[in-house]
Protein backbone atom coordinates (compact mmCIF):
# COMPACT_ATOMS: atom_id res chain seq x y z
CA UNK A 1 -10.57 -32.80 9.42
CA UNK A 2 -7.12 -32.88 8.43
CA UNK A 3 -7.23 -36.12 6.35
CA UNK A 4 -9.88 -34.11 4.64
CA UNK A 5 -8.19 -31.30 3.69
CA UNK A 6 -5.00 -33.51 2.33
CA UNK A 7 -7.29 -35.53 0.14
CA UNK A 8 -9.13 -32.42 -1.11
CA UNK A 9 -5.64 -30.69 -1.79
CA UNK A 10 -4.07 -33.99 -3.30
CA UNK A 11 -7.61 -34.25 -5.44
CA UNK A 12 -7.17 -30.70 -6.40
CA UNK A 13 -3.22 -30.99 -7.33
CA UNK A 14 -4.01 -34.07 -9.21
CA UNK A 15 -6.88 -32.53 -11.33
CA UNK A 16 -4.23 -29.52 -12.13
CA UNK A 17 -2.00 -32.08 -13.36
CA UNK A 18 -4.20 -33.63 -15.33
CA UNK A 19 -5.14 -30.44 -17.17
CA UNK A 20 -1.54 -29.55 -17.98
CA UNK A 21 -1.28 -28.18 -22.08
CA UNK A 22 -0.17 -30.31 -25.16
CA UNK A 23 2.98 -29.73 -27.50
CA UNK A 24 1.98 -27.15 -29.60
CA UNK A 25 3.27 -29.66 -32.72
CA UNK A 26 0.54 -32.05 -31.05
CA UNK A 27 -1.62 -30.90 -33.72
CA UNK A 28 0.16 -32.35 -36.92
CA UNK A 29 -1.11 -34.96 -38.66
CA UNK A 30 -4.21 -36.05 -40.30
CA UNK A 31 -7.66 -34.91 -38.83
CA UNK A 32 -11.51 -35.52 -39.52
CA UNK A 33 -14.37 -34.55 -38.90
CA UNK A 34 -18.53 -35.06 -40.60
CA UNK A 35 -17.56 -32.71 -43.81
CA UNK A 36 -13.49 -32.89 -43.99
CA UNK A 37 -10.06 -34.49 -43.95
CA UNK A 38 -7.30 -32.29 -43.54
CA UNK A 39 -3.96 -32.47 -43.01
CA UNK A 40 -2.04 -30.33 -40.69
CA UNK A 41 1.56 -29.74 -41.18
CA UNK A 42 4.15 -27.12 -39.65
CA UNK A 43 4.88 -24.11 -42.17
CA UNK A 44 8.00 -22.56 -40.57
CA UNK A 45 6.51 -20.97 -36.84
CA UNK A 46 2.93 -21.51 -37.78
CA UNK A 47 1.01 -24.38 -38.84
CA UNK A 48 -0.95 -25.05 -42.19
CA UNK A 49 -3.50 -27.51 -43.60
CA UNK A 50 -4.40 -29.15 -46.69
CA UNK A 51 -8.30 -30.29 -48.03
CA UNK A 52 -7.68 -34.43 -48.20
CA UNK A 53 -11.59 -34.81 -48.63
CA UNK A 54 -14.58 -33.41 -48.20
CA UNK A 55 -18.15 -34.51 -48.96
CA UNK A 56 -18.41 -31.56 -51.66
CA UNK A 57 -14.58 -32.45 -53.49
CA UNK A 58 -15.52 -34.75 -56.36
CA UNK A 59 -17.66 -33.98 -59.75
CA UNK A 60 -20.66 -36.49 -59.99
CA UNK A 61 -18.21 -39.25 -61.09
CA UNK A 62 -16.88 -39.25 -57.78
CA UNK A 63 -13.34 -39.66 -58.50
CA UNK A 64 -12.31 -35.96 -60.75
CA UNK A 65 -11.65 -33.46 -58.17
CA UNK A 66 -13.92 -29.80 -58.16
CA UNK A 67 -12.62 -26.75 -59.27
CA UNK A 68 -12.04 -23.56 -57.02
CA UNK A 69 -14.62 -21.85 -59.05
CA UNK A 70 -15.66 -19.10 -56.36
CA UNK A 71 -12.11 -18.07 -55.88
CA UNK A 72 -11.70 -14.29 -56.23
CA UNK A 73 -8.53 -14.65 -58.02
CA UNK A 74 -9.31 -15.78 -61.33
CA UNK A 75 -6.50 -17.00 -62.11
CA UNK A 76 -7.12 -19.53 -59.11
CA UNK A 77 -10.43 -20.86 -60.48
CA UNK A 78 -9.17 -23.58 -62.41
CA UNK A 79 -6.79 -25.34 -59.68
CA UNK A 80 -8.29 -28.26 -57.91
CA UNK A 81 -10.09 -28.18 -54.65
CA UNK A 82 -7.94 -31.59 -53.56
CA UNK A 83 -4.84 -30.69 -51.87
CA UNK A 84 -5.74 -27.08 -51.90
CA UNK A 85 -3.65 -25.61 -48.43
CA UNK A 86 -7.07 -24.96 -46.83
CA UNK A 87 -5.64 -23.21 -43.51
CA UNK A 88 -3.14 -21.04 -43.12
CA UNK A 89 -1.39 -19.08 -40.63
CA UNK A 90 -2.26 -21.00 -37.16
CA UNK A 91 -0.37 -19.44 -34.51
CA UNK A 92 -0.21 -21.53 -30.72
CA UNK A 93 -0.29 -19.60 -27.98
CA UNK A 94 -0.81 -19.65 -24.47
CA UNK A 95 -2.34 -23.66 -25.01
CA UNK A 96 -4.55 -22.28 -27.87
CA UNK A 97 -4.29 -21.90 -31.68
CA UNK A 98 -5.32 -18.43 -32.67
CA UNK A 99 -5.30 -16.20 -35.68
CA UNK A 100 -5.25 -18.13 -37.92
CA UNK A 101 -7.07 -18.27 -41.88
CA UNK A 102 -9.32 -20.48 -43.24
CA UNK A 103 -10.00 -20.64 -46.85
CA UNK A 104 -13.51 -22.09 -48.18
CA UNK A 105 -13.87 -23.03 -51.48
CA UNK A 106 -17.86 -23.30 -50.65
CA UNK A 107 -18.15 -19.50 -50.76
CA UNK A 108 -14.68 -18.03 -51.85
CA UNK A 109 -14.00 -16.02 -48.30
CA UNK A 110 -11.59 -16.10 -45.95
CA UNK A 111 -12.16 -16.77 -42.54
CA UNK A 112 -10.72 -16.30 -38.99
CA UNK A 113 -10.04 -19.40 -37.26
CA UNK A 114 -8.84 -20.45 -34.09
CA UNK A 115 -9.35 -23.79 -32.01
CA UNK A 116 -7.84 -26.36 -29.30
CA UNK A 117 -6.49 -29.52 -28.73
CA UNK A 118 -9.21 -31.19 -26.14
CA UNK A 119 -7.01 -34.33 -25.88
CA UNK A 120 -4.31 -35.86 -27.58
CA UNK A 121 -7.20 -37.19 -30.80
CA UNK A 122 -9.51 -34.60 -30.04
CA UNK A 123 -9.35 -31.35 -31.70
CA UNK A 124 -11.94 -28.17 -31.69
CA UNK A 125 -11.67 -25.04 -33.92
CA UNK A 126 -13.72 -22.07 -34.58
CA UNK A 127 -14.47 -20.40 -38.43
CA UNK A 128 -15.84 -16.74 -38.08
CA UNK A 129 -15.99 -13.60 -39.69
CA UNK A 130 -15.56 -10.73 -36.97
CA UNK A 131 -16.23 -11.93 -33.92
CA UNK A 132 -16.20 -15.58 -33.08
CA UNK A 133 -19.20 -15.83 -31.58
CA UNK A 134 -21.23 -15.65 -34.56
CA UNK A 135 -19.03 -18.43 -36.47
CA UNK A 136 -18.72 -22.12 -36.83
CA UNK A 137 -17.24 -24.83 -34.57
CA UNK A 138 -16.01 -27.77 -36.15
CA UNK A 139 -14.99 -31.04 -33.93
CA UNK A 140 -12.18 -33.10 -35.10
CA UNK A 141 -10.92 -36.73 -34.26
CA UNK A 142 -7.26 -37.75 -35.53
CA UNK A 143 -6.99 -40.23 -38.30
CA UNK A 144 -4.94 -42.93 -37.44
């Protein structure tokens, strides 16, 4: 009985290990997922990201970059959708990334975000308006 309590408390200790959190910085770099490439970079305490690709970027030549058209700033419309800092404002915190602001240049809105590191190339975040539950989940794999 005791040798079964030991392994169950050295299987437990072991799995509490193994869940321990990730450097918040963890996240920089480049990222992908079906419809994006971004890359994530530190912008003083929070952390930022910029549009490297996405399936919607280029005109039907393929190779001159969109325009941010549905931007409500006017004055914005003309700049190109490449490179465009695409998140914004990504706060870690408690082994999460919260409050954070995602810009689409699909619709023109701004958007909550928040999401996770599931493993050192494994990333998870959430686009929503209001409540998260009623928003988007994007999965992410780092670009090596």
């Amino acid at each position: 009985m005791k040798r079964t309590i030991f392994a169950a408390m050295l299987l437990l200790s072991t799995m509490v290990s193994f869940a321990q959190k990730l450097p918040a910085d963890q996240i920089l770099g480049t990222w992908q997922c079906s419809d994006y490439k971004i890359e994530v970079y530190k912008a003083g305490s929070t952390y930022s990201a910029k549009l490297l690709w996405s399936n919607e970027m280029f005109e039907a030549d393929g190779k001159t970059s969109k325009k941010d058209i549905k931007n409500p700033n006017e004055k914005l419309r003309s700049r190109p959708v490449e490179g465009l800092t695409h998140i914004t404002d990504l706060v870690y915190k408690d082994g999460a990334y919260v409050d954070g602001k995602l810009y689409s240049v699909q619709d023109g809105n701004t958007y909550s975000l928040k999401g996770k590191l599931n493993g050192i190339n494994d990333q998870e975040t959430r686009g929503y308006k209001g409540v998260p539950m009623l928003g988007k989940t994007f999965k992410w794999k780092r670009v090596q």
